[in-house]
PDB file of N, CA and C in Angstrom:
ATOM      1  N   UNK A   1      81.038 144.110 100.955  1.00  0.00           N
ATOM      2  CA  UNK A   1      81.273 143.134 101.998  1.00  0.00           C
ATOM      3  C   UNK A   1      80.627 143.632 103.286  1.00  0.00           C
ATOM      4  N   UNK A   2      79.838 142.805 103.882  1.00  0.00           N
ATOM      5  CA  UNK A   2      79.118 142.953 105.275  1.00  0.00           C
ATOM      6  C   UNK A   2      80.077 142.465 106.354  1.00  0.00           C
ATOM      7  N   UNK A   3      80.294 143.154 107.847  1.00  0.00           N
ATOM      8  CA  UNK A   3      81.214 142.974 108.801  1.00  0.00           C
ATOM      9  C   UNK A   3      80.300 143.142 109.876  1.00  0.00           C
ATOM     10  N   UNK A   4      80.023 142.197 110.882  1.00  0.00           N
ATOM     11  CA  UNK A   4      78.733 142.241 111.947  1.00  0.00           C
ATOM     12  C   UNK A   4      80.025 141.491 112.875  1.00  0.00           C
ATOM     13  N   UNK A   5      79.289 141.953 114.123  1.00  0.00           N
ATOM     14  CA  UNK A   5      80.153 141.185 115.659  1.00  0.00           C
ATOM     15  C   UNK A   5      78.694 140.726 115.931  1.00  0.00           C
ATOM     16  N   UNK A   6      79.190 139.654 116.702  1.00  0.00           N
ATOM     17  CA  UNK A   6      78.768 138.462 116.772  1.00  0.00           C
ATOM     18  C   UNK A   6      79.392 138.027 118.237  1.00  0.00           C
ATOM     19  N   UNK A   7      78.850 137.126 119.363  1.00  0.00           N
ATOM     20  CA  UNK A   7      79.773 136.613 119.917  1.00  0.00           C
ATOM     21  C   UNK A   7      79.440 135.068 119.947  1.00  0.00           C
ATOM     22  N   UNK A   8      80.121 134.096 120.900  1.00  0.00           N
ATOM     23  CA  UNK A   8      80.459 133.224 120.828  1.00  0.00           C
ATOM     24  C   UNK A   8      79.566 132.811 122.062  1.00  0.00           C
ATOM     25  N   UNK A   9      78.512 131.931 121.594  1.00  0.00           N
ATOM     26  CA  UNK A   9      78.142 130.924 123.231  1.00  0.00           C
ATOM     27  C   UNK A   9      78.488 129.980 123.452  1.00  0.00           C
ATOM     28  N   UNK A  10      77.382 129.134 124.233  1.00  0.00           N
ATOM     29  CA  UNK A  10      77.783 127.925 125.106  1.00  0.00           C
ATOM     30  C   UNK A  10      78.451 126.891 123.510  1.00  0.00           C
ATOM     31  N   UNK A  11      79.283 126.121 124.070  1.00  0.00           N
ATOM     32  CA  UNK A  11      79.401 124.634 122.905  1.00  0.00           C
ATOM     33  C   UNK A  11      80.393 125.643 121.891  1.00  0.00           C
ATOM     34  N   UNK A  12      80.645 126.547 122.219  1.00  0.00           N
ATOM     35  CA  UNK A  12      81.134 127.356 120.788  1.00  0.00           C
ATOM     36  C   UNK A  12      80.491 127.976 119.818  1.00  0.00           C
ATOM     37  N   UNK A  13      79.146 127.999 120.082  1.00  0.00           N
ATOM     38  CA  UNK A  13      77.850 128.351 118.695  1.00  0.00           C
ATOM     39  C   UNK A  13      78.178 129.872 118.555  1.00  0.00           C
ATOM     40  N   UNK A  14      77.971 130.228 117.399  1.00  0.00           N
ATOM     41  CA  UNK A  14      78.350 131.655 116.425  1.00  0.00           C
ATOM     42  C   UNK A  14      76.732 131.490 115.836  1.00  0.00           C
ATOM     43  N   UNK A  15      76.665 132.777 115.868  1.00  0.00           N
ATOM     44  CA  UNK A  15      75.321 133.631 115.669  1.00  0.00           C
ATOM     45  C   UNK A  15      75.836 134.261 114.060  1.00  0.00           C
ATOM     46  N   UNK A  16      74.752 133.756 113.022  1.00  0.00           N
ATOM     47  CA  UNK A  16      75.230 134.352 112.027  1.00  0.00           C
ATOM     48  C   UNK A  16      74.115 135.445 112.111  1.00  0.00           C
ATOM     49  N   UNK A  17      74.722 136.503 111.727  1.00  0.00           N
ATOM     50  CA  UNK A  17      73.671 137.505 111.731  1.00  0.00           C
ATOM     51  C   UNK A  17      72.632 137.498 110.286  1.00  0.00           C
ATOM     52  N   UNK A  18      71.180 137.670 110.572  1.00  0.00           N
ATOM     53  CA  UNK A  18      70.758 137.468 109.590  1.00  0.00           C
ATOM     54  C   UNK A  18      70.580 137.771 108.299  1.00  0.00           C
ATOM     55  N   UNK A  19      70.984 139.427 108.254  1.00  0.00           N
ATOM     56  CA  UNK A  19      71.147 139.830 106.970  1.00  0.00           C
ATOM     57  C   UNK A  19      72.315 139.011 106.143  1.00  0.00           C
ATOM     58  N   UNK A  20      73.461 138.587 106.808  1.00  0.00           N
ATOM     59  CA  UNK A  20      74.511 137.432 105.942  1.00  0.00           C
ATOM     60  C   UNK A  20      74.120 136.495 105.809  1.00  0.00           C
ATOM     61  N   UNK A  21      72.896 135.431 106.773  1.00  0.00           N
ATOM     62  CA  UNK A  21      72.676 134.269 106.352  1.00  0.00           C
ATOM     63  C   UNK A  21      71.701 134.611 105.041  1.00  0.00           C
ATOM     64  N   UNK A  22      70.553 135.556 105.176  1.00  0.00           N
ATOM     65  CA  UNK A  22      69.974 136.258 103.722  1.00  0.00           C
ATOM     66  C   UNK A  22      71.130 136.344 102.217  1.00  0.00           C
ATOM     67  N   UNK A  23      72.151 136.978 102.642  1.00  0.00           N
ATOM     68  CA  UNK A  23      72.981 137.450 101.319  1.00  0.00           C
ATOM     69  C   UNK A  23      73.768 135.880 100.792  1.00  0.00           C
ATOM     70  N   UNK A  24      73.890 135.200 101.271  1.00  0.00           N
ATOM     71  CA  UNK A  24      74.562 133.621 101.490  1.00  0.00           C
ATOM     72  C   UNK A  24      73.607 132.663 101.162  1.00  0.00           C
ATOM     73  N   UNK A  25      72.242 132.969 101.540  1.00  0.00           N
ATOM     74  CA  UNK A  25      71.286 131.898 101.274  1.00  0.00           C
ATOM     75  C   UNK A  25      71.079 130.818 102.032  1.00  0.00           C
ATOM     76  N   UNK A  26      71.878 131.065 103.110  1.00  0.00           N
ATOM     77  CA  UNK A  26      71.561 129.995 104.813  1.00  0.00           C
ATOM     78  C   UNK A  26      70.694 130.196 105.119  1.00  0.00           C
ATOM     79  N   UNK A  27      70.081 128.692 105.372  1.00  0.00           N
ATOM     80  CA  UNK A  27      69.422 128.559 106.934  1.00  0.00           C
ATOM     81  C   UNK A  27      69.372 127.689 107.477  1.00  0.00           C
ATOM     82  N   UNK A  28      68.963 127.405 108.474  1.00  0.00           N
ATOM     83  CA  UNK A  28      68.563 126.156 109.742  1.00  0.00           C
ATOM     84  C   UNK A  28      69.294 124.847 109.076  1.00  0.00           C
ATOM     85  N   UNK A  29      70.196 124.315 109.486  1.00  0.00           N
ATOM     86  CA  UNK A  29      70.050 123.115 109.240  1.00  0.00           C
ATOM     87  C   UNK A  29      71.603 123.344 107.867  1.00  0.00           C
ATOM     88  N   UNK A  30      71.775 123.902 107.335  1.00  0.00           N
ATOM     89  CA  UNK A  30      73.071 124.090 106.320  1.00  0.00           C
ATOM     90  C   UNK A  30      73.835 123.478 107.050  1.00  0.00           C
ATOM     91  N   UNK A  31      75.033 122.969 106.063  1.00  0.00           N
ATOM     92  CA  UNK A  31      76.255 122.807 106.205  1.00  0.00           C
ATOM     93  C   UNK A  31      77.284 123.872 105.988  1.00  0.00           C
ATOM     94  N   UNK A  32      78.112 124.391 107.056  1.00  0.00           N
ATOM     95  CA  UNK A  32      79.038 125.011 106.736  1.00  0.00           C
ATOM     96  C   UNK A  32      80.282 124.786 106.889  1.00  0.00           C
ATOM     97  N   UNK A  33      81.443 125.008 106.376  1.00  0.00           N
ATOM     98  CA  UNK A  33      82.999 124.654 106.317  1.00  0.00           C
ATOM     99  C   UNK A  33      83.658 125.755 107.233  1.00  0.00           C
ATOM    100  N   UNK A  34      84.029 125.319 108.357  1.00  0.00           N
ATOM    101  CA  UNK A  34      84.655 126.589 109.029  1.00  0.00           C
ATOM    102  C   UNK A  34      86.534 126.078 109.256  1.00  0.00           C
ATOM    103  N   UNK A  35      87.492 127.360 108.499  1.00  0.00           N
ATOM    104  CA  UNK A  35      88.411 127.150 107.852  1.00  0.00           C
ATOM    105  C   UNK A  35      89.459 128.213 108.579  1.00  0.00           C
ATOM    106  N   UNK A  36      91.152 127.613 109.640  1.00  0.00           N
ATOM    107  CA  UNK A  36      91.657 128.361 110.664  1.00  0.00           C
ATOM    108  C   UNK A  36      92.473 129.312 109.014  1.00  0.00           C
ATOM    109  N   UNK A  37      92.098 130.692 108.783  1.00  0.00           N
ATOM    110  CA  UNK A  37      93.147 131.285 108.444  1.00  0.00           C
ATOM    111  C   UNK A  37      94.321 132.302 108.937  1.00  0.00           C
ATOM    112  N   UNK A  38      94.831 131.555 110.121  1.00  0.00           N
ATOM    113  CA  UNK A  38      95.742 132.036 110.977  1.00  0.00           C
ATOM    114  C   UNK A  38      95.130 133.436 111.937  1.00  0.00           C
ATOM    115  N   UNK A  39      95.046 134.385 111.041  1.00  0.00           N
ATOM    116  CA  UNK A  39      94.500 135.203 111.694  1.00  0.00           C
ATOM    117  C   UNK A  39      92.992 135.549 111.783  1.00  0.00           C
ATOM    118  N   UNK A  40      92.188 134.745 111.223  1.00  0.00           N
ATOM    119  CA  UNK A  40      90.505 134.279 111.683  1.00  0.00           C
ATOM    120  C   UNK A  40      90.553 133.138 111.007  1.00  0.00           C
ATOM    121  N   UNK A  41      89.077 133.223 111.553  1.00  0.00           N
ATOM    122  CA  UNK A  41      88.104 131.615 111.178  1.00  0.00           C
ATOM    123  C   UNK A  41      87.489 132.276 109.839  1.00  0.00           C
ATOM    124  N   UNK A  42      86.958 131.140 108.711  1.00  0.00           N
ATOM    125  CA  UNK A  42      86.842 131.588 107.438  1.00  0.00           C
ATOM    126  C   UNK A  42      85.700 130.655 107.649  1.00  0.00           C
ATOM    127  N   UNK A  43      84.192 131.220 107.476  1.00  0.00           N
ATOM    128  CA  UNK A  43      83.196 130.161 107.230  1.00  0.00           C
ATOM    129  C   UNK A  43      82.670 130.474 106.087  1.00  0.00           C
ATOM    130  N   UNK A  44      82.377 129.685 105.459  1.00  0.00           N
ATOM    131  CA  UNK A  44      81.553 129.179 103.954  1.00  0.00           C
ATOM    132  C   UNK A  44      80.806 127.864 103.796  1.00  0.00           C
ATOM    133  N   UNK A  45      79.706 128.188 102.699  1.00  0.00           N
ATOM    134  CA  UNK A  45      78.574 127.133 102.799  1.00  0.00           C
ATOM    135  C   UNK A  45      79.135 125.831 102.029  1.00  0.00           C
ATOM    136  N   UNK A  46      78.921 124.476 102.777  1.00  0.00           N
ATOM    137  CA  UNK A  46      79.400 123.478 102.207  1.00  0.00           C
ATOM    138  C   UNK A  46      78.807 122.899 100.854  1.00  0.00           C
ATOM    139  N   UNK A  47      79.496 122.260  99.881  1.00  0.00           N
ATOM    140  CA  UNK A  47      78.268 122.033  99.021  1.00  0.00           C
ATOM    141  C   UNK A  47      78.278 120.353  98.990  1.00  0.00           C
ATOM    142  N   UNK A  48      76.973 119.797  98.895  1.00  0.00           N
ATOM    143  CA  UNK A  48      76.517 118.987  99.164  1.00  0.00           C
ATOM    144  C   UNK A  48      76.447 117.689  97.586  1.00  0.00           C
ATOM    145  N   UNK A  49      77.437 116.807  98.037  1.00  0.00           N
ATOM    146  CA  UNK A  49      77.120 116.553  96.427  1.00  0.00           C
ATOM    147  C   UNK A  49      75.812 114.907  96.296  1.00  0.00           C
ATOM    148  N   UNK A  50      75.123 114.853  95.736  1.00  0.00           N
ATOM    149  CA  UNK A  50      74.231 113.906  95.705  1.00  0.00           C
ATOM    150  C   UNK A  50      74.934 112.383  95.230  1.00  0.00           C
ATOM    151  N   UNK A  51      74.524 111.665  96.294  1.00  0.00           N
ATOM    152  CA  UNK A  51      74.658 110.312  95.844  1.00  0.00           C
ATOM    153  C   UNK A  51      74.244 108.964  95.163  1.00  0.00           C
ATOM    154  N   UNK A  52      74.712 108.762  93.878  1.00  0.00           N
ATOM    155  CA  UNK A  52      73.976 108.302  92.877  1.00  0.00           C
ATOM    156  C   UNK A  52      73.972 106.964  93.335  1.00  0.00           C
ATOM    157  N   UNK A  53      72.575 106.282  93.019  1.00  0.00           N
ATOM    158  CA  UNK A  53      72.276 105.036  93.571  1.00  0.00           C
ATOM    159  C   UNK A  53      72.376 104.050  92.193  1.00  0.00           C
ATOM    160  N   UNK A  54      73.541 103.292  92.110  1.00  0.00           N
ATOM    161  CA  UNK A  54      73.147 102.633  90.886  1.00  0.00           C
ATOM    162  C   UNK A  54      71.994 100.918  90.761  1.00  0.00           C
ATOM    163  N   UNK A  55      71.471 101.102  89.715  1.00  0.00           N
ATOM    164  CA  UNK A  55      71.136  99.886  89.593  1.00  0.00           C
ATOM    165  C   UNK A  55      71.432  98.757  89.674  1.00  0.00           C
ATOM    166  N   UNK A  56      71.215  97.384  89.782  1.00  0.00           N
ATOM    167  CA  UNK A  56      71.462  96.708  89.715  1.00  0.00           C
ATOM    168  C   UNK A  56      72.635  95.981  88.378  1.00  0.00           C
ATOM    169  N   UNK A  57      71.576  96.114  87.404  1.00  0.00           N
ATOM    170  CA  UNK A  57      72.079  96.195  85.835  1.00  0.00           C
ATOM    171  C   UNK A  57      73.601  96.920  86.085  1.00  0.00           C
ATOM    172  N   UNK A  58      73.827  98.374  86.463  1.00  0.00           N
ATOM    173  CA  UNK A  58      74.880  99.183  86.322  1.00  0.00           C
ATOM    174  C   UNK A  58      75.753  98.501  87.060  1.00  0.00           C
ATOM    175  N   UNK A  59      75.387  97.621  88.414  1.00  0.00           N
ATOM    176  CA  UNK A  59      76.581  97.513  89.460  1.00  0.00           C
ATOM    177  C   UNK A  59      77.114  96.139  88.531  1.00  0.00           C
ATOM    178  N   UNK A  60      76.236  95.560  87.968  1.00  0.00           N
ATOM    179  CA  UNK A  60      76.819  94.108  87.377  1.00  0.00           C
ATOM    180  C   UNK A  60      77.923  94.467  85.971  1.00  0.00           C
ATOM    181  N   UNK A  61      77.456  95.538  85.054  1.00  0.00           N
ATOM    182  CA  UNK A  61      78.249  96.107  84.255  1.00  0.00           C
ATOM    183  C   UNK A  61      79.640  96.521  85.183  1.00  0.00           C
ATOM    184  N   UNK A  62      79.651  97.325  85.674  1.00  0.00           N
ATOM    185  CA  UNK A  62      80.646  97.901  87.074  1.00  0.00           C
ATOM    186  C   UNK A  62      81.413  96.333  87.065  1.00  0.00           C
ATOM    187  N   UNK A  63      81.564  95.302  87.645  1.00  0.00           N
ATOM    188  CA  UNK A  63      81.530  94.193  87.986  1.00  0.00           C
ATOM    189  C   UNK A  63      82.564  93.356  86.873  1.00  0.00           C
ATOM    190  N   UNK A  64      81.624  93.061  85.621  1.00  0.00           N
ATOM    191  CA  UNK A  64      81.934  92.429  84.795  1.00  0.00           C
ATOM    192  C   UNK A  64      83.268  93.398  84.042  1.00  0.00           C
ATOM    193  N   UNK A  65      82.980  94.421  84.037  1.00  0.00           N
ATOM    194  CA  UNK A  65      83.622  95.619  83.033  1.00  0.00           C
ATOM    195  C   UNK A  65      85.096  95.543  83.813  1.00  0.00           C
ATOM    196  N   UNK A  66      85.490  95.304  85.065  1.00  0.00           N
ATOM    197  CA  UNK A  66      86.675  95.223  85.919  1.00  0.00           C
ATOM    198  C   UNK A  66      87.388  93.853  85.905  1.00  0.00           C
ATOM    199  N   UNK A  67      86.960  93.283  85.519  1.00  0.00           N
ATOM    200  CA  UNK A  67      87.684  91.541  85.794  1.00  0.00           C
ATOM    201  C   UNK A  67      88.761  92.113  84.456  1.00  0.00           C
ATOM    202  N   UNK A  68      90.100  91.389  85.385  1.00  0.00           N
ATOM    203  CA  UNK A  68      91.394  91.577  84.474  1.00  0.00           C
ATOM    204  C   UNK A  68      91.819  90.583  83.743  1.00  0.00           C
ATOM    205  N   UNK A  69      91.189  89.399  83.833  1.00  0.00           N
ATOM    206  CA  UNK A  69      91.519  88.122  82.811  1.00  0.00           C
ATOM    207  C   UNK A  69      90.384  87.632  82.998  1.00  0.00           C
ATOM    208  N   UNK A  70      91.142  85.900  82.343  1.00  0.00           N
ATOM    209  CA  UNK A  70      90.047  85.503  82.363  1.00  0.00           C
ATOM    210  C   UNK A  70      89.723  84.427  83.585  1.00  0.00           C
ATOM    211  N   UNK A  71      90.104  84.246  84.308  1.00  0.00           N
ATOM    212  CA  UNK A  71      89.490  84.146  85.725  1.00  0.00           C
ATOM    213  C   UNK A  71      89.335  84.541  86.918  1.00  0.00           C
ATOM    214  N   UNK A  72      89.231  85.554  86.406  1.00  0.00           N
ATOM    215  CA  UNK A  72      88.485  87.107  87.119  1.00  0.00           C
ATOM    216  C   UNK A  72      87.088  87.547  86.662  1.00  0.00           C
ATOM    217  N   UNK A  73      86.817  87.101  85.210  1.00  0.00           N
ATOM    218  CA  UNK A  73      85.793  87.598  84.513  1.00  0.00           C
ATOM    219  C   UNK A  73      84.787  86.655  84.579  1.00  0.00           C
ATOM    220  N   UNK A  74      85.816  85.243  85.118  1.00  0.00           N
ATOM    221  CA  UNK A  74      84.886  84.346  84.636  1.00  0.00           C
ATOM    222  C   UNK A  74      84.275  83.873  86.368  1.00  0.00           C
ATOM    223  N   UNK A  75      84.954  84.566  87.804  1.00  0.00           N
ATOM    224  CA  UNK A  75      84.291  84.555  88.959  1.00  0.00           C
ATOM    225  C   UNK A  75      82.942  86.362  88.748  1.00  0.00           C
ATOM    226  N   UNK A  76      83.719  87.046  87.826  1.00  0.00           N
ATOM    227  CA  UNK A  76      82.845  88.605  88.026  1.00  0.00           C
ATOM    228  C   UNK A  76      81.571  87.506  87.329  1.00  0.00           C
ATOM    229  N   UNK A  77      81.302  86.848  86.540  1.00  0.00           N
ATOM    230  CA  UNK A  77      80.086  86.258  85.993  1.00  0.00           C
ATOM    231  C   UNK A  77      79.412  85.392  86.660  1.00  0.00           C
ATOM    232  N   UNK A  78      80.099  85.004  87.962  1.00  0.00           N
ATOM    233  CA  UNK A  78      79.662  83.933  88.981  1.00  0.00           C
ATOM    234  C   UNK A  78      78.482  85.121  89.827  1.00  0.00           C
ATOM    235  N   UNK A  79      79.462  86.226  90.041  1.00  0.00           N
ATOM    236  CA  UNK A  79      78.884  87.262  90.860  1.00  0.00           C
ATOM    237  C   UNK A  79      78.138  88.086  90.119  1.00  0.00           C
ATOM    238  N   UNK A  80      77.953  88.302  88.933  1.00  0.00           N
ATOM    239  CA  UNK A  80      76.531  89.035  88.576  1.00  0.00           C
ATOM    240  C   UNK A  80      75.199  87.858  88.249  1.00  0.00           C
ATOM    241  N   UNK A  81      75.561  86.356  88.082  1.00  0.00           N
ATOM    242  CA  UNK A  81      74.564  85.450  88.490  1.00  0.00           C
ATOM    243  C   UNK A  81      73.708  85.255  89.592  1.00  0.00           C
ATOM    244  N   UNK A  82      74.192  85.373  90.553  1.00  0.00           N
ATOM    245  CA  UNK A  82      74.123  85.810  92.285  1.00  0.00           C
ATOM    246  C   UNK A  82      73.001  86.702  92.362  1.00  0.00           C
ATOM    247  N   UNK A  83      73.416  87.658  91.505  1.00  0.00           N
ATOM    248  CA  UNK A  83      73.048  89.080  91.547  1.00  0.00           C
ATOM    249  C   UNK A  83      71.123  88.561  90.819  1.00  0.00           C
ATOM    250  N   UNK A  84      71.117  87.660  90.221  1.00  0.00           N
ATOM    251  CA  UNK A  84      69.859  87.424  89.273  1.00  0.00           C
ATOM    252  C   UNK A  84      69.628  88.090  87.930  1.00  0.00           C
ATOM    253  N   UNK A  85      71.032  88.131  87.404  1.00  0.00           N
ATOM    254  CA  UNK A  85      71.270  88.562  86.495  1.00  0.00           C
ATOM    255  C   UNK A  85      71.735  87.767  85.463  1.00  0.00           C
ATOM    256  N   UNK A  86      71.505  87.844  84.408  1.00  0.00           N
ATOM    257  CA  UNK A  86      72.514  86.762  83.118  1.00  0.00           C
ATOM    258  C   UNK A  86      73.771  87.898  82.895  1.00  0.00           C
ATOM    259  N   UNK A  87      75.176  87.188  82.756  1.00  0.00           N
ATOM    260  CA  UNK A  87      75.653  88.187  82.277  1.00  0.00           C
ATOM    261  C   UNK A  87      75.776  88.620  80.496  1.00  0.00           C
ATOM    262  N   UNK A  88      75.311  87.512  80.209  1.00  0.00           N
ATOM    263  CA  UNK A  88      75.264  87.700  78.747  1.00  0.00           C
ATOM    264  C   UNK A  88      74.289  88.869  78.084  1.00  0.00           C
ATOM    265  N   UNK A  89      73.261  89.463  79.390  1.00  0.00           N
ATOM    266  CA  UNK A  89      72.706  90.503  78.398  1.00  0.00           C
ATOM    267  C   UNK A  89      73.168  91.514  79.297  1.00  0.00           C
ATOM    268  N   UNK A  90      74.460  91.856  80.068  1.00  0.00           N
ATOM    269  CA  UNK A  90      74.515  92.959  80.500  1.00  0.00           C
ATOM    270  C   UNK A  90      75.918  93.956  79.040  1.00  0.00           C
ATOM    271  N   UNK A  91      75.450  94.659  78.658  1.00  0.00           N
ATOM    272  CA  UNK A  91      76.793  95.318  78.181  1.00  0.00           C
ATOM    273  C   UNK A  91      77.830  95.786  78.846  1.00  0.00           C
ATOM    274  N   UNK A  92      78.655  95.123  78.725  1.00  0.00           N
ATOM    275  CA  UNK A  92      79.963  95.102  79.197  1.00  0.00           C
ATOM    276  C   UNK A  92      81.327  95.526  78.107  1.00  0.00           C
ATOM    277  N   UNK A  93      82.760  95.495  78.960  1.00  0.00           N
ATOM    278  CA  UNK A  93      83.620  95.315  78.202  1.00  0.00           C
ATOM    279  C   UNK A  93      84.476  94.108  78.923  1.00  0.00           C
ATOM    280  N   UNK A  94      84.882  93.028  78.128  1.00  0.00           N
ATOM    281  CA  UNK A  94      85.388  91.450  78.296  1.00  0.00           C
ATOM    282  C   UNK A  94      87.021  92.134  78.441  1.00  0.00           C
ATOM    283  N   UNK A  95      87.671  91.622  79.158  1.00  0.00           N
ATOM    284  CA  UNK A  95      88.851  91.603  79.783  1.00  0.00           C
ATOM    285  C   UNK A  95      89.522  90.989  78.114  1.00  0.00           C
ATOM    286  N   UNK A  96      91.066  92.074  77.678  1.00  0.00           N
ATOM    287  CA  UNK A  96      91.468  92.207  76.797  1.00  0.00           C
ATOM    288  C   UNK A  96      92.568  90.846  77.154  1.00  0.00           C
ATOM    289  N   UNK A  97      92.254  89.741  76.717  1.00  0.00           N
ATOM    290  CA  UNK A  97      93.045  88.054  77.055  1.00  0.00           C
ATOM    291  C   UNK A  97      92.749  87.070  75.694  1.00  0.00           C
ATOM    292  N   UNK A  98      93.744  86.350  75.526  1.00  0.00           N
ATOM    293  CA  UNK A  98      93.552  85.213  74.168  1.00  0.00           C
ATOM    294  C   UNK A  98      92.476  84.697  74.257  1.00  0.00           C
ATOM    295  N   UNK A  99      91.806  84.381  75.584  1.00  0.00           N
ATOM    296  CA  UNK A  99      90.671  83.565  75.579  1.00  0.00           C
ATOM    297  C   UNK A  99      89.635  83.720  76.890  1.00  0.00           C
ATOM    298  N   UNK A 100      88.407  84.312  76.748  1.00  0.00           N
ATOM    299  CA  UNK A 100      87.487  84.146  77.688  1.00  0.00           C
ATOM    300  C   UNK A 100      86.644  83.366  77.047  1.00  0.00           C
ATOM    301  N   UNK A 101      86.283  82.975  78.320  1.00  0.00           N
ATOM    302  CA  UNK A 101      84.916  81.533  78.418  1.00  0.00           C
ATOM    303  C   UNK A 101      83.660  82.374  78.355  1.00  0.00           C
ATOM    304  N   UNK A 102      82.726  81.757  78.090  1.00  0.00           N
ATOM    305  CA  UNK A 102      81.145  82.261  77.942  1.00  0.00           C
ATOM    306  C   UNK A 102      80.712  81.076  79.089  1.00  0.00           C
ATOM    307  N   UNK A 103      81.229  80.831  80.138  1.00  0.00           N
ATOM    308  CA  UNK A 103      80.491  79.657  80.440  1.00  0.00           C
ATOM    309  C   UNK A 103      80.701  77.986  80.772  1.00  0.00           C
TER     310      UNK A 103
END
C-alpha cells in the first residue's frame, strides 16, 4: 500500500500523486467515487457501465412483450404500428388471456 500527502486547493481539488494514479490506472478526465469513512475520505475509480441502444425491432418486442391483456396488447400493436413496424413479424410473447385479436 502507497501513503503520499497531498494537500487540498482552491474548489477543494486533491492532487493525486502520480505514482497512485499509475498503480490505479487514472487519468485526466476519470471518474472517481469519493466515500466519508468517518475517519477519512475513501476515493476509488468509478466504473462506467455502457449504455445499450436498442433497436427499433427490440423496443417494439419490449412493447408488445408487456401488454397485460388484451387491450393492452391490442393498443401495444397500435404503438409498434406508429413505430413502422408490423407487429406480426416482431417476435414477441402475446399476453397469457382467452382471447387476443390479431387485428
Amino acid at each position: 500500500m502507497t501513503n503520499e500527502i497531498t494537500k487540498i486547493g482552491k474548489r477543494g481539488t486533491v492532487v493525486i500523486p502520480a505514482e497512485l494514479r499509475k498503480q490505479m490506472h487514472l487519468k485526466e478526465g476519470d471518474l472517481v467515487i469519493a466515500e466519508n469513512h468517518g475517519d477519512g475520505i475513501l476515493l476509488k475509480p468509478a466504473i462506467a457501465m455502457a449504455v445499450e441502444k436498442y433497436t427499433l425491432e427490440r423496443q417494439a418486442e419490449f412493447i408488445l412483450s408487456n401488454a397485460i391483456d388484451a387491450e393492452d396488447y391490442q393498443h401495444a400493436r397500435d404503438a409498434v404500428k406508429t413505430m413502422g413496424l408490423s407487429p406480426d413479424k416482431i417476435p414477441h410473447m402475446k399476453p397469457k388471456t382467452k382471447h387476443v385479436a390479431n387485428d
